[in-house]
N, C-alpha and C. Protein backbone atom coordinates (compact mmCIF):
# COMPACT_ATOMS: atom_id res chain seq x y z
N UNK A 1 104.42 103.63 72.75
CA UNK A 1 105.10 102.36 72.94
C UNK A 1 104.11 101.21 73.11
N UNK A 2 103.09 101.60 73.78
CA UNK A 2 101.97 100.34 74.06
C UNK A 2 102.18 99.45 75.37
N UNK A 3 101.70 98.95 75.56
CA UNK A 3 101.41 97.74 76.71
C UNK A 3 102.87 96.84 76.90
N UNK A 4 103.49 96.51 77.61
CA UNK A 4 104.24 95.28 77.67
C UNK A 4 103.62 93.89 78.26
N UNK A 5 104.22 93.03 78.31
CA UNK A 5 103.81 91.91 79.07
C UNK A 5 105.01 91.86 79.97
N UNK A 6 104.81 91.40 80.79
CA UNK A 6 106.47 90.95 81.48
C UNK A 6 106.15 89.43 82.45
N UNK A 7 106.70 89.22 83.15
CA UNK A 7 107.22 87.86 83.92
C UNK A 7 108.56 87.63 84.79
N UNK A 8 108.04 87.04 86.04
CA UNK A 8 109.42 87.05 86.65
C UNK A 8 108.83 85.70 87.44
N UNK A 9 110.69 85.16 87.94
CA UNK A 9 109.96 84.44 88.78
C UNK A 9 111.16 84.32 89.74
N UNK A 10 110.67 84.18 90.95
CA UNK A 10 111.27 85.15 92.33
C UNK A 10 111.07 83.66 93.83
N UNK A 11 112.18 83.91 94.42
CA UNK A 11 111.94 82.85 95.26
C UNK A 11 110.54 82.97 96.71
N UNK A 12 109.87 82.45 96.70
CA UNK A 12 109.04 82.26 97.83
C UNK A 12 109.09 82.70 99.17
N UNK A 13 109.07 83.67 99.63
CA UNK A 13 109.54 84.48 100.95
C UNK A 13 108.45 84.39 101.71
N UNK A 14 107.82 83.69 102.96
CA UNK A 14 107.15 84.15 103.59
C UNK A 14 105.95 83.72 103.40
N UNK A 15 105.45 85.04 102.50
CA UNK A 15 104.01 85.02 101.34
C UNK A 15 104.40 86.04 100.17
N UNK A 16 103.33 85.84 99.38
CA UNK A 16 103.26 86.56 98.12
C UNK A 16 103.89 87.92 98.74
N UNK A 17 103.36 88.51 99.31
CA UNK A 17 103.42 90.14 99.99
C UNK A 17 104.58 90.16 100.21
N UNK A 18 105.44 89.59 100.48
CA UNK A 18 106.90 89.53 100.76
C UNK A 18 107.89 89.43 99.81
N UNK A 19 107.48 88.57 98.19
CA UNK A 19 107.86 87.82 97.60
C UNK A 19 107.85 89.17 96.70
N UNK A 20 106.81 89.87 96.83
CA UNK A 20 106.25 91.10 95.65
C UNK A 20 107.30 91.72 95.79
N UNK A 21 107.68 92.47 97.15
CA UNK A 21 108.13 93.49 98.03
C UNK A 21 109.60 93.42 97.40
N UNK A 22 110.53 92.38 97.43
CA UNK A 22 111.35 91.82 97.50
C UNK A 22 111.68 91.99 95.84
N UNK A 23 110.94 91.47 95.17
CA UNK A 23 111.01 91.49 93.26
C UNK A 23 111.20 92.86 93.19
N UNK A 24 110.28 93.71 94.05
CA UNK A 24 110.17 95.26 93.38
C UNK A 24 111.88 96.24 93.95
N UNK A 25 111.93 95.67 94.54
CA UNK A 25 113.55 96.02 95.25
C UNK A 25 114.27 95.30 94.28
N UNK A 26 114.44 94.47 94.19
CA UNK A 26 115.60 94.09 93.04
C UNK A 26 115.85 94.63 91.75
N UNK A 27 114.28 94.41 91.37
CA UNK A 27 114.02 95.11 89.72
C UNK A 27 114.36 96.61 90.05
N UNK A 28 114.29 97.26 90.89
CA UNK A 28 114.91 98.75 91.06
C UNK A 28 115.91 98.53 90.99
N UNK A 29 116.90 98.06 91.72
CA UNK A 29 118.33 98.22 92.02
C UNK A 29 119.02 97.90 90.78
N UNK A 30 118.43 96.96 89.60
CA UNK A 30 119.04 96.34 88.44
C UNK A 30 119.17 97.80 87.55
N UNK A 31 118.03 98.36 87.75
CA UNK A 31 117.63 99.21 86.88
C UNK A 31 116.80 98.61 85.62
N UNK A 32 115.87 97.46 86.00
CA UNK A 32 115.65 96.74 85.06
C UNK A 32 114.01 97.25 84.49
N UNK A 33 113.97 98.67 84.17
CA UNK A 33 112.91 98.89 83.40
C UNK A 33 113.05 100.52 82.99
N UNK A 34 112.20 100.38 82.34
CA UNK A 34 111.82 101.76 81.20
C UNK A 34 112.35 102.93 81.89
N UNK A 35 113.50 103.64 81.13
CA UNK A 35 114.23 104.75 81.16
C UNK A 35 113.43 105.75 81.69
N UNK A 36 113.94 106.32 82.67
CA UNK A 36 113.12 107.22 83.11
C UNK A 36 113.43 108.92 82.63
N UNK A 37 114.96 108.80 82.23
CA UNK A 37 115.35 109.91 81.85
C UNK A 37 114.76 110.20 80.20
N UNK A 38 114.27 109.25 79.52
CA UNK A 38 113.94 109.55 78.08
C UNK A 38 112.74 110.70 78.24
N UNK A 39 112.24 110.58 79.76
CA UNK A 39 111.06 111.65 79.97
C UNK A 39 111.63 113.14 80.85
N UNK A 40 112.73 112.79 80.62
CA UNK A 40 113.08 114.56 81.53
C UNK A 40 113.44 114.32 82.52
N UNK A 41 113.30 112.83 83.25
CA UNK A 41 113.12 112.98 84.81
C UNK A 41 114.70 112.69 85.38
N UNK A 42 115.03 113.09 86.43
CA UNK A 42 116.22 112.09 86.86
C UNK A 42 116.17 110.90 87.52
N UNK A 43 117.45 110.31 87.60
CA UNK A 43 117.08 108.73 87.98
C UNK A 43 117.25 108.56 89.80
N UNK A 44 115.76 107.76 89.94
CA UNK A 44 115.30 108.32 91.01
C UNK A 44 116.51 107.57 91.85
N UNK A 45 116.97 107.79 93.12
CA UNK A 45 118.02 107.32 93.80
C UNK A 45 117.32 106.35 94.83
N UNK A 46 115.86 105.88 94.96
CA UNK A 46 115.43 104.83 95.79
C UNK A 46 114.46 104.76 95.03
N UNK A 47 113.66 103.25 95.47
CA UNK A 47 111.83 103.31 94.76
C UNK A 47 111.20 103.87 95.31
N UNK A 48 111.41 104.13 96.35
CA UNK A 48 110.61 105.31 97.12
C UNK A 48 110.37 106.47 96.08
N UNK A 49 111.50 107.20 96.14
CA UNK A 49 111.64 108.04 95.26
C UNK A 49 110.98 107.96 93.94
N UNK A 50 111.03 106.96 93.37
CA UNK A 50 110.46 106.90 91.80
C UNK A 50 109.18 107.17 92.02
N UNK A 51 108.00 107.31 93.27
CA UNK A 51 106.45 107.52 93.27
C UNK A 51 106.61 109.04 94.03
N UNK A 52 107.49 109.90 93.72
CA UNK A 52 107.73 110.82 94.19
C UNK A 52 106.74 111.77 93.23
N UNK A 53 106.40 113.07 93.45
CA UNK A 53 105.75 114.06 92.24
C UNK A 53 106.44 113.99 91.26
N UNK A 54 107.48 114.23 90.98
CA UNK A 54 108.40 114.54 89.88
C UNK A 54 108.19 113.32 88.58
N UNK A 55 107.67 112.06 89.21
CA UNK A 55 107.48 110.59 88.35
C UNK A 55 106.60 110.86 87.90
N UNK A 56 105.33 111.48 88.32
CA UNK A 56 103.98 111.56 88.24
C UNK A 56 103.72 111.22 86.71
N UNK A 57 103.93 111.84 85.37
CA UNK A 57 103.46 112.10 84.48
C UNK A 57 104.17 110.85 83.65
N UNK A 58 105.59 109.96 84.21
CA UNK A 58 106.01 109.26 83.79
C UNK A 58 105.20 108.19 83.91
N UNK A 59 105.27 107.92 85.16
CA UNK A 59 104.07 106.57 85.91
C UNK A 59 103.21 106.88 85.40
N UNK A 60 101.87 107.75 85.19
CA UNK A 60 101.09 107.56 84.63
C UNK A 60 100.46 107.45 83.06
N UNK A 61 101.58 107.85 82.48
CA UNK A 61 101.27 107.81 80.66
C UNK A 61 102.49 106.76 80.73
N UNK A 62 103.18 106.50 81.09
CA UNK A 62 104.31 105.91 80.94
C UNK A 62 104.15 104.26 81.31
N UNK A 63 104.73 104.32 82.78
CA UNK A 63 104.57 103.27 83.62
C UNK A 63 106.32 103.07 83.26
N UNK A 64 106.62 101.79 83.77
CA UNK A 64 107.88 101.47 84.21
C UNK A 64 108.04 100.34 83.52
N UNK A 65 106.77 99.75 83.10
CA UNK A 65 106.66 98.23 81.95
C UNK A 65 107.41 96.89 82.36
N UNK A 66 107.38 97.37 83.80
CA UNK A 66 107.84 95.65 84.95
C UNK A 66 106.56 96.29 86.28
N UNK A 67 107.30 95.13 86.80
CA UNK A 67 106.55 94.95 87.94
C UNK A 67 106.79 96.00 89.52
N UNK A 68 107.59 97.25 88.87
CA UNK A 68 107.31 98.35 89.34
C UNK A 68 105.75 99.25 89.34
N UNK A 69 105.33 98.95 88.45
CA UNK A 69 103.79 99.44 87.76
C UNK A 69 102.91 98.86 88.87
N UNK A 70 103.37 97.63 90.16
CA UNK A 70 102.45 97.15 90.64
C UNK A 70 102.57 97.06 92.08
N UNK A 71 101.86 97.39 92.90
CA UNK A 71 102.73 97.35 94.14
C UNK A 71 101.74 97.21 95.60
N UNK A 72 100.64 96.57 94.95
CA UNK A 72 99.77 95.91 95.73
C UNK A 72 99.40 94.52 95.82
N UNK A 73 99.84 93.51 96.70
CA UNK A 73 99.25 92.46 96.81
C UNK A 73 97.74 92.19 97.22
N UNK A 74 97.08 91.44 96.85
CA UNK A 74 95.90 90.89 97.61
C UNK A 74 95.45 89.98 97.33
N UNK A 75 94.70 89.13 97.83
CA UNK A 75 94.08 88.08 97.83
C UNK A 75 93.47 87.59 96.78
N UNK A 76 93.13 86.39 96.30
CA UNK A 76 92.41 86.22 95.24
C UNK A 76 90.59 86.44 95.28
N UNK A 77 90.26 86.43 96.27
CA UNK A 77 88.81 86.85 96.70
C UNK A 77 88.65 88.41 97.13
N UNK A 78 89.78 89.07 97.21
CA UNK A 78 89.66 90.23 97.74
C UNK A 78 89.10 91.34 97.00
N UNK A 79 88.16 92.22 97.29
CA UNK A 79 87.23 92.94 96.50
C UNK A 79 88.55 94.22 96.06
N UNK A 80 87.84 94.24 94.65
CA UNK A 80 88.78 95.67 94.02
C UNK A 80 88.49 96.87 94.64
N UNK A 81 89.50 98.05 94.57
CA UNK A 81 89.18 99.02 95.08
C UNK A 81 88.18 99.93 94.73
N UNK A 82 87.14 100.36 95.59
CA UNK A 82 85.97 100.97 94.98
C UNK A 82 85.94 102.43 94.29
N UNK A 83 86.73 102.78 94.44
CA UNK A 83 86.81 103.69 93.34
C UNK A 83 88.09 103.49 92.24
N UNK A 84 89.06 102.76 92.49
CA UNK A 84 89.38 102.96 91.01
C UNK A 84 89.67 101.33 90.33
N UNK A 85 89.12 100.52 91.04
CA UNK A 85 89.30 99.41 90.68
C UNK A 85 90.58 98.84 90.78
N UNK A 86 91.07 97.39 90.30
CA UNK A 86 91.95 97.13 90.24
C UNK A 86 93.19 97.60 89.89
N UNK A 87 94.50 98.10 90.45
CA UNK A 87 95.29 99.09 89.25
C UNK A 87 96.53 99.00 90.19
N UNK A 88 97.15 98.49 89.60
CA UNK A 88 99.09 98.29 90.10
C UNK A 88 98.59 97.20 91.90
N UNK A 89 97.51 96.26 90.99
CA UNK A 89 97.16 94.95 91.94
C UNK A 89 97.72 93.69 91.27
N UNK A 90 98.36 92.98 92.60
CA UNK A 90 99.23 91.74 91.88
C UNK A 90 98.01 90.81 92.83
N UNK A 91 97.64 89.99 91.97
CA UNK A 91 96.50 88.53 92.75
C UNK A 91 96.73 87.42 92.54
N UNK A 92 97.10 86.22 93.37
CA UNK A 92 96.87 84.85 93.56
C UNK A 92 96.09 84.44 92.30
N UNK A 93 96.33 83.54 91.72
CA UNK A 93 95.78 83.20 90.45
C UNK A 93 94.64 81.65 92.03
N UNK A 94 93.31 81.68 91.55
CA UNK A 94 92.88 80.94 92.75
C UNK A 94 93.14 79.77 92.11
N UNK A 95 93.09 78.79 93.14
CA UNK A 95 93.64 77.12 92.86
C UNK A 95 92.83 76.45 92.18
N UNK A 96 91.65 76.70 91.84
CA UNK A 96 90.52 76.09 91.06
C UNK A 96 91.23 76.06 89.68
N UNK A 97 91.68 77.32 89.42
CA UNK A 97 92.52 77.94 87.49
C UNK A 97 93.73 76.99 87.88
N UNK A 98 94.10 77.41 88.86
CA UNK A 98 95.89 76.95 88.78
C UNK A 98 95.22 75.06 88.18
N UNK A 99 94.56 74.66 88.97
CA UNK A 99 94.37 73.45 88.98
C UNK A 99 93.89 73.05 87.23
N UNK A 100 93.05 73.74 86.80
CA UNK A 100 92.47 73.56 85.45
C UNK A 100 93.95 73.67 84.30
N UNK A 101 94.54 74.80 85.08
CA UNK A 101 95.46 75.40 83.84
C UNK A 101 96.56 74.11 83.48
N UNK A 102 97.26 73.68 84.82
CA UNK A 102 98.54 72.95 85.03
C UNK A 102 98.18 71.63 85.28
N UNK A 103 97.15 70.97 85.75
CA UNK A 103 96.59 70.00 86.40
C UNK A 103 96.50 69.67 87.56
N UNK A 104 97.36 70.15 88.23
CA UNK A 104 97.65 69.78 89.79
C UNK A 104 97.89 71.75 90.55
N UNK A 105 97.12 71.22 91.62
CA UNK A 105 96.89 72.43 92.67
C UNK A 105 98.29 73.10 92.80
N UNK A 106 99.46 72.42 92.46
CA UNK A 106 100.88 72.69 93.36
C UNK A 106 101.49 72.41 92.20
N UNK A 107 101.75 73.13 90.90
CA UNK A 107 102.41 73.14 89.86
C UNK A 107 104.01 73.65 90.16
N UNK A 108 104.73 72.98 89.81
CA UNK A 108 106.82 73.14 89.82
C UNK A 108 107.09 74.15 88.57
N UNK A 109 108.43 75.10 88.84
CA UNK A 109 108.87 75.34 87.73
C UNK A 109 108.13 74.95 86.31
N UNK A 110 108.90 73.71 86.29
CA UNK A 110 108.98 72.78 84.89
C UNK A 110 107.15 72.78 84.36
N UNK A 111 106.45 72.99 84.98
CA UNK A 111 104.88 72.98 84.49
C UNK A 111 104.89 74.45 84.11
N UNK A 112 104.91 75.21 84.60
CA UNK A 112 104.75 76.81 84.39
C UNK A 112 106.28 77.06 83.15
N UNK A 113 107.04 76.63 82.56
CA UNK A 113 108.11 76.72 81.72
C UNK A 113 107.33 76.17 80.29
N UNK A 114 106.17 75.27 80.42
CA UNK A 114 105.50 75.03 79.09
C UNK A 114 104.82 75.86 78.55
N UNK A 115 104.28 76.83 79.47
CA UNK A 115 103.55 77.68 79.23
C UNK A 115 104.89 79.56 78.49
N UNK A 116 103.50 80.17 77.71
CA UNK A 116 104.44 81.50 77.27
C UNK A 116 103.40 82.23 78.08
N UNK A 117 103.60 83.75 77.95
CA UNK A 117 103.34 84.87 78.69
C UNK A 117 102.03 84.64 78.28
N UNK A 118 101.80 84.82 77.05
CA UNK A 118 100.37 85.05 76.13
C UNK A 118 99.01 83.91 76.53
N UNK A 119 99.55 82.45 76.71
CA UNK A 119 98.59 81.64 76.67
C UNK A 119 98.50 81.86 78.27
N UNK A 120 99.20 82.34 79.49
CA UNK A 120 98.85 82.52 80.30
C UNK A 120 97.80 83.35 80.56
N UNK A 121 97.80 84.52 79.76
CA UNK A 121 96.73 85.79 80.19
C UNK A 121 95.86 85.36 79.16
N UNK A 122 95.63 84.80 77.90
CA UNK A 122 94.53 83.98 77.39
C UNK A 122 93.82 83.27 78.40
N UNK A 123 94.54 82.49 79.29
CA UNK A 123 93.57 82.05 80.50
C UNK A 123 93.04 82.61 81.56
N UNK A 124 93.06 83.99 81.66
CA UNK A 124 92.89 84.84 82.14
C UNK A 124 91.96 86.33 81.93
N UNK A 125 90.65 86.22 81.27
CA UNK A 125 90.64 87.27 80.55
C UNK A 125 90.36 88.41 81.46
N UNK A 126 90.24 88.03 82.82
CA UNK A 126 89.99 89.19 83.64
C UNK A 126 91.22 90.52 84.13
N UNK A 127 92.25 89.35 83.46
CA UNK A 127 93.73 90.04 84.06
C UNK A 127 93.63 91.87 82.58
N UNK A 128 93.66 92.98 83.40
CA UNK A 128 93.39 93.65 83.10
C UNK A 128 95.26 95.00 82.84
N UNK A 129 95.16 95.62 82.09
CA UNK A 129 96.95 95.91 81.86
C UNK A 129 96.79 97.21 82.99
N UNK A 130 97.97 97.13 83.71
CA UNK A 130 98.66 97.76 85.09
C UNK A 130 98.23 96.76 86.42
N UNK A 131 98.19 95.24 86.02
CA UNK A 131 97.86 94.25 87.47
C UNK A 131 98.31 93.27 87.10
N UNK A 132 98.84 91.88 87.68
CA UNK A 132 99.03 91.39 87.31
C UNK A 132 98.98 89.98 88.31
N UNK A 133 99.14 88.71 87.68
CA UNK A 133 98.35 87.46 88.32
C UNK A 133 100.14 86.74 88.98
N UNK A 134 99.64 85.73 90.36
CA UNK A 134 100.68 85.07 90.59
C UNK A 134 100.52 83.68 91.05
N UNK A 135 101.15 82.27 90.73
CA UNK A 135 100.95 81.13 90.97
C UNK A 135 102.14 81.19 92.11
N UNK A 136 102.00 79.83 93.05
CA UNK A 136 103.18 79.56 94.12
C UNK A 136 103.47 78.48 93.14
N UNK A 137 104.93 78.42 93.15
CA UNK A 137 105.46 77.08 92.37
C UNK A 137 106.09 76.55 93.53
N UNK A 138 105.99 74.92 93.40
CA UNK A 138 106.09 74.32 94.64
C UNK A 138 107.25 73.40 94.37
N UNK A 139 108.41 73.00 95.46
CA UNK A 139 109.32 71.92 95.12
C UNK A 139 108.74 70.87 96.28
N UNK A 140 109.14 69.64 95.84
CA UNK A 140 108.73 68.44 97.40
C UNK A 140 107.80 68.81 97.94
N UNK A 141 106.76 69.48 97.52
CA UNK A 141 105.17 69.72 98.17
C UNK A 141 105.30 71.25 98.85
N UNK A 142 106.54 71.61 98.63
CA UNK A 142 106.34 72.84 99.39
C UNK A 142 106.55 74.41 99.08
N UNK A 143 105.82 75.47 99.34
CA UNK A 143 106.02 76.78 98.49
C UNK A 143 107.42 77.03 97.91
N UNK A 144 108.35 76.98 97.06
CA UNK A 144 109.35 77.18 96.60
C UNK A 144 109.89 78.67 96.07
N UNK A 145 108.69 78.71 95.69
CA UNK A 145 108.98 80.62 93.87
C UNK A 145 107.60 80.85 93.70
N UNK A 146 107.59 81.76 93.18
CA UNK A 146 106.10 82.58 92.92
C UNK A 146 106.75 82.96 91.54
N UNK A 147 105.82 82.54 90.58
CA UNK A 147 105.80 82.61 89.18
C UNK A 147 104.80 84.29 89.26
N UNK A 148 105.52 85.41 88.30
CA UNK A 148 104.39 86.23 88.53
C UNK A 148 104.22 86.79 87.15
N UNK A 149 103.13 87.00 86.38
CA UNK A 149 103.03 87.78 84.82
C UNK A 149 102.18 88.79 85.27
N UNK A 150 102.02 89.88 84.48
CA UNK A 150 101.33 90.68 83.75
C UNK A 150 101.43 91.57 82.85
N UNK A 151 100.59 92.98 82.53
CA UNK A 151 100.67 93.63 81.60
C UNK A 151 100.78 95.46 82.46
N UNK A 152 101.85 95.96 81.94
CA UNK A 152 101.58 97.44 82.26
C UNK A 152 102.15 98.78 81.58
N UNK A 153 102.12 99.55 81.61
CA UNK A 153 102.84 100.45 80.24
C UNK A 153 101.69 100.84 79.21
N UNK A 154 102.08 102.29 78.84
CA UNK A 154 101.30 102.57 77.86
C UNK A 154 102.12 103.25 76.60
């Protein structure tokens, strides 16, 4: 099947870590990604469940091709993991890019809506497939939604 791209964009809870937490619960409950039964498996009855053994061979040749595939927040300075590197890591796009990309530190909806999936991770070449990058979109100066893309699925 190959790589997907995906994108969501999710209201502002808290922090990112909350905001993630929250997307990955919904996108379960929708059932809004890659069939799990096309691989043998049954359909897991929590997300818990879906990182159960039985997923194992799905998640890993497979993946889920949303933002199930990802389920670590961290920081935009925060060092990758030393042994396997970055992998089902969602990161703060840092404000220096946000600032270059959109013009302003505190980009709305309507700035991040000009943009497609592609020219986003073109600006990005570090964004690597099973992680994926996140901007705060801001209303009246203030955290509003977390715009989030990446790539995962094989």
């Amino acid at each position: 099947m190959g790589a997907s791209g995906w994108s969501y964009t999710t209201p502002y809870v808290d922090d990112p870590a909350t905001s993630l937490r929250l997307l990955r619960e919904q996108t379960f409950a929708a059932y809004d990604f890659s069939d799990v039964e096309e691989w043998g498996c049954p359909v897991p009855a929590s997300l818990d469940d879906l990182y159960d053994q039985v997923y194992g061979e799905y998640l890993g040749t497979e993946g889920t091709h949303s933002i199930l595939d990802v389920d670590t927040f961290l920081a935009e300075d925060a060092a990758p993991n030393i042994r396997f590197g970055d992998h089902g890591v969602l990161r703060l796009w840092p404000k220096a890019k946000v600032t270059e990309v959109f013009g302003t530190g505190e980009p709305t909806g309507a700035d991040v809506e000009a943009f497609d999936f592609l020219e986003l991770s073109a600006a990005d070449p570090s964004l690597t497939k099973w992680n994926g990058r996140c901007i705060v979109l801001y209303r009246d100066g203030h955290p509003h939604e977390l715009f989030i893309w990446g790539r995962s699925g094989d």
